[in-house]
PDB file of N, CA and C in Angstrom:
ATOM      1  N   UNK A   1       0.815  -1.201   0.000  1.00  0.00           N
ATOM      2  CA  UNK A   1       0.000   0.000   0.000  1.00  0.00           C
ATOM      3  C   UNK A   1       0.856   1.261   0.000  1.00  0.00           C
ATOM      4  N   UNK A   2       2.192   1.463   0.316  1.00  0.00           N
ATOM      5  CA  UNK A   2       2.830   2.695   0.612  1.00  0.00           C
ATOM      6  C   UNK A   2       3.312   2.891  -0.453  1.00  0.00           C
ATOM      7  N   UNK A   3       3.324   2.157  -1.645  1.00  0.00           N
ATOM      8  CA  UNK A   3       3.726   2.411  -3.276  1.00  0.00           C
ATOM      9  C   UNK A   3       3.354   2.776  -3.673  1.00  0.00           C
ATOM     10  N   UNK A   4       1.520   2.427  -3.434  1.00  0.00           N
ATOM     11  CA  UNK A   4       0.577   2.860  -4.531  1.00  0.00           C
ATOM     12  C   UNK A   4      -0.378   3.482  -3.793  1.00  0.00           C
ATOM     13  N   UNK A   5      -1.124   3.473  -2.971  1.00  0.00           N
ATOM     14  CA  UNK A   5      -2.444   4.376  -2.327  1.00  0.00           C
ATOM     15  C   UNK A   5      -1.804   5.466  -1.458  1.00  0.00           C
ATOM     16  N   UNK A   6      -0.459   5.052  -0.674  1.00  0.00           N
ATOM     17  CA  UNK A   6      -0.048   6.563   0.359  1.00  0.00           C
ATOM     18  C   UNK A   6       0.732   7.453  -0.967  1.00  0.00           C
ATOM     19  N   UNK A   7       1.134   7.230  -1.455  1.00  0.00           N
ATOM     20  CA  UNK A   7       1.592   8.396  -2.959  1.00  0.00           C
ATOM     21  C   UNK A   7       0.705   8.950  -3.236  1.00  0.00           C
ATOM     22  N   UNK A   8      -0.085   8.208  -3.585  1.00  0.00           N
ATOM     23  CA  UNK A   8      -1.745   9.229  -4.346  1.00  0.00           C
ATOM     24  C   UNK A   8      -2.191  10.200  -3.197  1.00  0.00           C
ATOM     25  N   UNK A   9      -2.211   9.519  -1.920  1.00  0.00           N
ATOM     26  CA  UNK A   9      -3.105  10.346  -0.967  1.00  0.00           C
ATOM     27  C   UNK A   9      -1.656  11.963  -0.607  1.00  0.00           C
ATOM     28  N   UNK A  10      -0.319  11.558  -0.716  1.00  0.00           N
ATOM     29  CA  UNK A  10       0.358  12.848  -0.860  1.00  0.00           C
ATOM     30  C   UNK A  10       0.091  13.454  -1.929  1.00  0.00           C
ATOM     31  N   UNK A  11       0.311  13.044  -3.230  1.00  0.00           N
ATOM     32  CA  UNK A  11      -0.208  13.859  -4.187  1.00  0.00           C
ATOM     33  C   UNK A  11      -1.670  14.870  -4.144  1.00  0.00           C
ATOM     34  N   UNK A  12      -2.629  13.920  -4.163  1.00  0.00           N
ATOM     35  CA  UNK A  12      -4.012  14.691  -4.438  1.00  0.00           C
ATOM     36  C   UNK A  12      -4.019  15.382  -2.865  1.00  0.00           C
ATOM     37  N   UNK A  13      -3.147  15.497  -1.554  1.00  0.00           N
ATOM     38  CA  UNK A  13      -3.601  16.185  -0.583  1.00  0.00           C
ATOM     39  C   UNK A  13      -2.465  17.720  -1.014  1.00  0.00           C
ATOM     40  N   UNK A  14      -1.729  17.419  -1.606  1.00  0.00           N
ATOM     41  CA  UNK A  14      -0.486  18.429  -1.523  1.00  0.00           C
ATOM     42  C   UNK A  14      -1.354  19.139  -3.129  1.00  0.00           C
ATOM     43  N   UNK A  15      -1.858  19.066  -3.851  1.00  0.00           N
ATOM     44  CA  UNK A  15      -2.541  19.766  -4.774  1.00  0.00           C
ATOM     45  C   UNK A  15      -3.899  20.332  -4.149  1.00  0.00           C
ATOM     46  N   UNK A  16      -4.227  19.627  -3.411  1.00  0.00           N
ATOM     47  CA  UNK A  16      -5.495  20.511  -2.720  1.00  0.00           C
ATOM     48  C   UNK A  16      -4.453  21.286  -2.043  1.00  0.00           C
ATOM     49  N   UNK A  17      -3.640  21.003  -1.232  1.00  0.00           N
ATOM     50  CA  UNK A  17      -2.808  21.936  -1.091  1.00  0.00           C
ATOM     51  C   UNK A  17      -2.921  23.573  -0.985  1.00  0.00           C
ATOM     52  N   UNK A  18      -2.158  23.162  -2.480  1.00  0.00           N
ATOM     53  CA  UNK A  18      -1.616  24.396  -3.730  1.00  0.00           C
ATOM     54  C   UNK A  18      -3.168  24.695  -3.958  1.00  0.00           C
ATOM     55  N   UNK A  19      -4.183  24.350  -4.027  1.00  0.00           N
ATOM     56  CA  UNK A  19      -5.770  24.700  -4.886  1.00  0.00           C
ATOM     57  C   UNK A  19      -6.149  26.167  -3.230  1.00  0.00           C
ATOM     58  N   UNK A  20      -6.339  25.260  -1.959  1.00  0.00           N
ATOM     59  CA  UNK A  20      -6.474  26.173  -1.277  1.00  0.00           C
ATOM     60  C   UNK A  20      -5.344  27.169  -0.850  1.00  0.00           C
ATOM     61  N   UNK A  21      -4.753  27.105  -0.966  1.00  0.00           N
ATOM     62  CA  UNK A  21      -3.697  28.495  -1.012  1.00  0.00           C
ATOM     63  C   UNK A  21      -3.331  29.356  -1.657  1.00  0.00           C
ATOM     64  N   UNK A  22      -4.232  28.921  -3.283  1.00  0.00           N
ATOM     65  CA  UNK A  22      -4.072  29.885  -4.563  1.00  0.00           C
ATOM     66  C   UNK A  22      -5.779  30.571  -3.565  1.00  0.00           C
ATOM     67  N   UNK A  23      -6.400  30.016  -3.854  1.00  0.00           N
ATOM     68  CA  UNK A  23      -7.811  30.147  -2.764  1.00  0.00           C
ATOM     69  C   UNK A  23      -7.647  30.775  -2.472  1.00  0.00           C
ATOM     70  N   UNK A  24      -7.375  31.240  -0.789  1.00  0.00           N
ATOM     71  CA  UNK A  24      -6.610  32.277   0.272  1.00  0.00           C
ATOM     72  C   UNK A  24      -6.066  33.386  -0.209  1.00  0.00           C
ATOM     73  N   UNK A  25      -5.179  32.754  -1.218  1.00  0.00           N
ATOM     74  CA  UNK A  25      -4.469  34.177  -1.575  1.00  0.00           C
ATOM     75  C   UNK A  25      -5.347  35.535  -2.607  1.00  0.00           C
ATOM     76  N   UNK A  26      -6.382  34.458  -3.390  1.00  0.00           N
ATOM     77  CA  UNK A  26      -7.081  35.728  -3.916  1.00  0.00           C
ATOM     78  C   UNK A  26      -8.141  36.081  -2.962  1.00  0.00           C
ATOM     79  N   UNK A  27      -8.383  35.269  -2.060  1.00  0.00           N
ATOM     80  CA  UNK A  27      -9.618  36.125  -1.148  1.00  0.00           C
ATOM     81  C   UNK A  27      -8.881  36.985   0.022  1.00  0.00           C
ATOM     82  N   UNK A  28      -7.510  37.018   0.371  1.00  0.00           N
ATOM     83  CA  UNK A  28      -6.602  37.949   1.078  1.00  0.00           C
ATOM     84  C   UNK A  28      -6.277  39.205   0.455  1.00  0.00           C
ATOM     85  N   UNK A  29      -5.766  39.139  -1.056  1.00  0.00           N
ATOM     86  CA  UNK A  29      -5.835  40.288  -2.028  1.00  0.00           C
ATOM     87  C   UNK A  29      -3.916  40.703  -1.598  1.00  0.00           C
ATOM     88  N   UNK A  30      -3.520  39.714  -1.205  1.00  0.00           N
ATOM     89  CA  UNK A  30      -2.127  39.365  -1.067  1.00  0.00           C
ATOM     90  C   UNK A  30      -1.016  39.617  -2.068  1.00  0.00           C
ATOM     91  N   UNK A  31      -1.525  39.988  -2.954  1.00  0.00           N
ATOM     92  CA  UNK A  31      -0.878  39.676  -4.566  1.00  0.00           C
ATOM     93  C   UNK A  31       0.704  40.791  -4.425  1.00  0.00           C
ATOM     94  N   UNK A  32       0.592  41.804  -4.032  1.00  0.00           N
ATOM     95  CA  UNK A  32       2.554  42.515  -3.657  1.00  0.00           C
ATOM     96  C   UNK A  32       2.607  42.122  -2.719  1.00  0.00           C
ATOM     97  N   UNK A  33       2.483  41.656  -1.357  1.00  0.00           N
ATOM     98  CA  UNK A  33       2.996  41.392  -0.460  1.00  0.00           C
ATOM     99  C   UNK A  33       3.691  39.581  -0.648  1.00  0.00           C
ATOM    100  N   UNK A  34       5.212  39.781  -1.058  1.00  0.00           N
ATOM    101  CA  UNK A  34       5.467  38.167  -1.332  1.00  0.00           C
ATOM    102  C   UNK A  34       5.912  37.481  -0.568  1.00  0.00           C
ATOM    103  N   UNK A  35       6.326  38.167   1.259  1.00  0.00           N
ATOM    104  CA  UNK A  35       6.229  37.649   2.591  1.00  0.00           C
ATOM    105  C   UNK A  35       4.990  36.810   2.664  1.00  0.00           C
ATOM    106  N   UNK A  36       3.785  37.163   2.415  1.00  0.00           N
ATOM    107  CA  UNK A  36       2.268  37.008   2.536  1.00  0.00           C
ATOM    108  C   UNK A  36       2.136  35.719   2.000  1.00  0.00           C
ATOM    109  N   UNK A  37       2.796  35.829   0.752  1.00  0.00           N
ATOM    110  CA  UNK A  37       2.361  34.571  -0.123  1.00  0.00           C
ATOM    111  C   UNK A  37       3.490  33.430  -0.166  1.00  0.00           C
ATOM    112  N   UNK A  38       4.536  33.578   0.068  1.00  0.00           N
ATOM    113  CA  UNK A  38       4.842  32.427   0.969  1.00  0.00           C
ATOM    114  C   UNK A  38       4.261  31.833   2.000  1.00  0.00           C
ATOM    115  N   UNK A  39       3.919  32.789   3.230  1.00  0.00           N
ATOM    116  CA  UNK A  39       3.501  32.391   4.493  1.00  0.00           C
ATOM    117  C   UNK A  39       2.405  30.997   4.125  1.00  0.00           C
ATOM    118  N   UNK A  40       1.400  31.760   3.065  1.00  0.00           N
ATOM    119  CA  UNK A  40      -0.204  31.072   2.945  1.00  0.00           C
ATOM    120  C   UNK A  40       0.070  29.893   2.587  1.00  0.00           C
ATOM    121  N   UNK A  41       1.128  30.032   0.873  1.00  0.00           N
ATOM    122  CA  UNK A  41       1.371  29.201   0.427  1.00  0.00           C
ATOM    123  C   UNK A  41       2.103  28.061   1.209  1.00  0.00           C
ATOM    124  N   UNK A  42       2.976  27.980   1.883  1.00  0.00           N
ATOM    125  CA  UNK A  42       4.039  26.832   3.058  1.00  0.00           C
ATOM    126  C   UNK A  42       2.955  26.232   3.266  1.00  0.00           C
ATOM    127  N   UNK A  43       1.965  27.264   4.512  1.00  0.00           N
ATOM    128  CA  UNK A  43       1.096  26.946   5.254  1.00  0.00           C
ATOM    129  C   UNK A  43       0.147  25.809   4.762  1.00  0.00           C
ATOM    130  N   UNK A  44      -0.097  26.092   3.553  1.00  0.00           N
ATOM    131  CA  UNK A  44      -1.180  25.372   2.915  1.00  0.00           C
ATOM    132  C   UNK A  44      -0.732  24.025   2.447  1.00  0.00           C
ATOM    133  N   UNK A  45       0.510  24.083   2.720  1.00  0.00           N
ATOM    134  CA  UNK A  45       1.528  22.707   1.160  1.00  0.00           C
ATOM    135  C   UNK A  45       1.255  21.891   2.719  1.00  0.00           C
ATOM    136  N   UNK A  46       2.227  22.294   4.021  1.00  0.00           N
ATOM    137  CA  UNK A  46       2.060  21.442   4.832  1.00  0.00           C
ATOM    138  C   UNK A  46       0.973  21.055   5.656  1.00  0.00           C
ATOM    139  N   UNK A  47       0.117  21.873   5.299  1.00  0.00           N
ATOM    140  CA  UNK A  47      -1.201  22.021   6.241  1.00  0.00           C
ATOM    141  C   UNK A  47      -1.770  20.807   5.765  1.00  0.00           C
ATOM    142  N   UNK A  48      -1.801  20.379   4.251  1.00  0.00           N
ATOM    143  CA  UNK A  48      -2.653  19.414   3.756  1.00  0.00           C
ATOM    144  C   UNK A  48      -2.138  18.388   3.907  1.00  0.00           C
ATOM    145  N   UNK A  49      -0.516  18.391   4.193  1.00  0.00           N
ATOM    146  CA  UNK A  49      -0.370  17.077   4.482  1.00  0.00           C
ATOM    147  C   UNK A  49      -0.872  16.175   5.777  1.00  0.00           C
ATOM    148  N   UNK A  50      -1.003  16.526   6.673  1.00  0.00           N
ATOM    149  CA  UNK A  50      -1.589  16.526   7.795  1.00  0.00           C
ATOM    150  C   UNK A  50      -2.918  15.465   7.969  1.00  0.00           C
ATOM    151  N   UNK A  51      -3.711  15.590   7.766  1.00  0.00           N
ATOM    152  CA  UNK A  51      -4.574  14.572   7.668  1.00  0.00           C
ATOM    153  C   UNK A  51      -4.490  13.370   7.874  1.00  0.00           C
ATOM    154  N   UNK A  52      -3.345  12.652   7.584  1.00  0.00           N
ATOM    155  CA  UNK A  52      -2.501  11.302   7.100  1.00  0.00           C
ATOM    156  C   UNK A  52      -1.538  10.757   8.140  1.00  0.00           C
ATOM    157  N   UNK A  53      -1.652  11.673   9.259  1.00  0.00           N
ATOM    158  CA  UNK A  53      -0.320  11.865  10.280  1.00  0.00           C
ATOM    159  C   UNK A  53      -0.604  10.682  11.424  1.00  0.00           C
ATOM    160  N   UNK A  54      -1.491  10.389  11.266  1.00  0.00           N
ATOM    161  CA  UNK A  54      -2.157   8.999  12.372  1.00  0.00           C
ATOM    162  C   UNK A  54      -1.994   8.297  11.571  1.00  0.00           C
ATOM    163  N   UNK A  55      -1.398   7.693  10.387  1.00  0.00           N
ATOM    164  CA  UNK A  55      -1.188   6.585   9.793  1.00  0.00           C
ATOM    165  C   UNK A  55      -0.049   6.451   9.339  1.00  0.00           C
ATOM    166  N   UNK A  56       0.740   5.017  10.156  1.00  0.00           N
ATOM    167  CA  UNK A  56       2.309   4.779  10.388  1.00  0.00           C
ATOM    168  C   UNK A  56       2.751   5.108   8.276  1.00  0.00           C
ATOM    169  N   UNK A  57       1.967   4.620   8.041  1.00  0.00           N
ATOM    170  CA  UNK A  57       2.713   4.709   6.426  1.00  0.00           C
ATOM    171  C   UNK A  57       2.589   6.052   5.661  1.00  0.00           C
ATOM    172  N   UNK A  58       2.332   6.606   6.573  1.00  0.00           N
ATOM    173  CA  UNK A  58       2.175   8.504   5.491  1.00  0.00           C
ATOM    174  C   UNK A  58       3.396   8.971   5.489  1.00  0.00           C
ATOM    175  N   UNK A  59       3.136   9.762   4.113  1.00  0.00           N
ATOM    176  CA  UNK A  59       4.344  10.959   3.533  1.00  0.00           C
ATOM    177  C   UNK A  59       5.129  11.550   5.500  1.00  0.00           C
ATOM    178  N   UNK A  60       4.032  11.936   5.523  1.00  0.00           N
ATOM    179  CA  UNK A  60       4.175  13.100   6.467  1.00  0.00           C
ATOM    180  C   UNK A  60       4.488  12.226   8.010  1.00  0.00           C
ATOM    181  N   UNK A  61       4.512  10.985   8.392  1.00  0.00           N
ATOM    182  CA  UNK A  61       4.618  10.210   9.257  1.00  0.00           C
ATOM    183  C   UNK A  61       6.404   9.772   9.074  1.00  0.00           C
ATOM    184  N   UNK A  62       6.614   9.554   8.220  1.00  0.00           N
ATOM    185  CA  UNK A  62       7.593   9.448   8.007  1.00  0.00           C
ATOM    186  C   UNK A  62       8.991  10.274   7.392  1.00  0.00           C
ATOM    187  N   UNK A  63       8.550  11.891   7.908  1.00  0.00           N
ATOM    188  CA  UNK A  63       9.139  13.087   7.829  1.00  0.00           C
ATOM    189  C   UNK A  63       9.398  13.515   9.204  1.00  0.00           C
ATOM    190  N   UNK A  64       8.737  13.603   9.475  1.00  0.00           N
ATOM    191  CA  UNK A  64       8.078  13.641  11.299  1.00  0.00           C
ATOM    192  C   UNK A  64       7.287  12.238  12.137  1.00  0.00           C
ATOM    193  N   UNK A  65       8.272  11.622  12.533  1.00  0.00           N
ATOM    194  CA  UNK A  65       7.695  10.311  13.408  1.00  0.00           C
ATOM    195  C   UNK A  65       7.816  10.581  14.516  1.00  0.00           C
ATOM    196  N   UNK A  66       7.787  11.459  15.358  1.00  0.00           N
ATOM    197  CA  UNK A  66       7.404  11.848  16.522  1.00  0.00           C
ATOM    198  C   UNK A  66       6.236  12.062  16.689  1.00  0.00           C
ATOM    199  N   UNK A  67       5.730  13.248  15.632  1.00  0.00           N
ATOM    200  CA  UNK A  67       4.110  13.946  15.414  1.00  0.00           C
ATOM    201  C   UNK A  67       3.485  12.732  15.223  1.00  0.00           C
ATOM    202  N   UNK A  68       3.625  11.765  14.391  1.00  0.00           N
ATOM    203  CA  UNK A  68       3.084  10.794  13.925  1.00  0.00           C
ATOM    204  C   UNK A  68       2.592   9.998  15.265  1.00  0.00           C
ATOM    205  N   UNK A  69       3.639   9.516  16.102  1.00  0.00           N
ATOM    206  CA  UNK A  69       3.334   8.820  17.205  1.00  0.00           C
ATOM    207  C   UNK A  69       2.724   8.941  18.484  1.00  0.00           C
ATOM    208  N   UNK A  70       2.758  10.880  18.231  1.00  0.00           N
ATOM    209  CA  UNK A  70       1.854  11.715  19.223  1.00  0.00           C
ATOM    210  C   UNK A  70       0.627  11.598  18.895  1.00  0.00           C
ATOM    211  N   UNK A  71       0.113  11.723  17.507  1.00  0.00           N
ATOM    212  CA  UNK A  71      -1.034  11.962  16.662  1.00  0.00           C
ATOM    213  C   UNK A  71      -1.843  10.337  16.796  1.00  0.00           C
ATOM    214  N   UNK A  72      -1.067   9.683  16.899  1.00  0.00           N
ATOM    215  CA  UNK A  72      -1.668   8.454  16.508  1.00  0.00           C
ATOM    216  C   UNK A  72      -2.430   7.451  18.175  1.00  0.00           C
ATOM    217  N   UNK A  73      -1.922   8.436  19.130  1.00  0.00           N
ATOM    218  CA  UNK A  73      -2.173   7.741  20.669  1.00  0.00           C
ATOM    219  C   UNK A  73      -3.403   8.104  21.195  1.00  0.00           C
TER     220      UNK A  73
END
């Protein structure tokens, strides 16, 4: 499963991602401030990974296996 279904679930979570943080950024009106649009944008790349963090085989479990083992108790 960590070949084929936890890849997809980083992919399609890290493009929702990028979808809500393009999101944010036009409803913030952020567009010269490029402090701003980093911030949202990071925020958003790692924010989505998250979801996945209670399951030993995620992207993001296995970047951070501490969070993972906190998240998962």
């Amino acid at each position: 499963m960590i070949n084929g279904g936890e890849k997809l679930n980083y992919i399609t979570h890290s493009i929702g991602g990028i979808g809500a943080g393009l999101l944010a950024l036009s409803a913030t009106g952020s567009g010269s401030n490029e402090m701003a649009q980093v911030a949202i944008m990071s925020g958003a790349l790692v924010g989505s990974l998250f979801p996945d963090i209670d399951h030993q085989q995620s992207f993001i479990s296995h970047k951070a296996p501490v969070a993972s083992l906190a998240a998962s108790t």
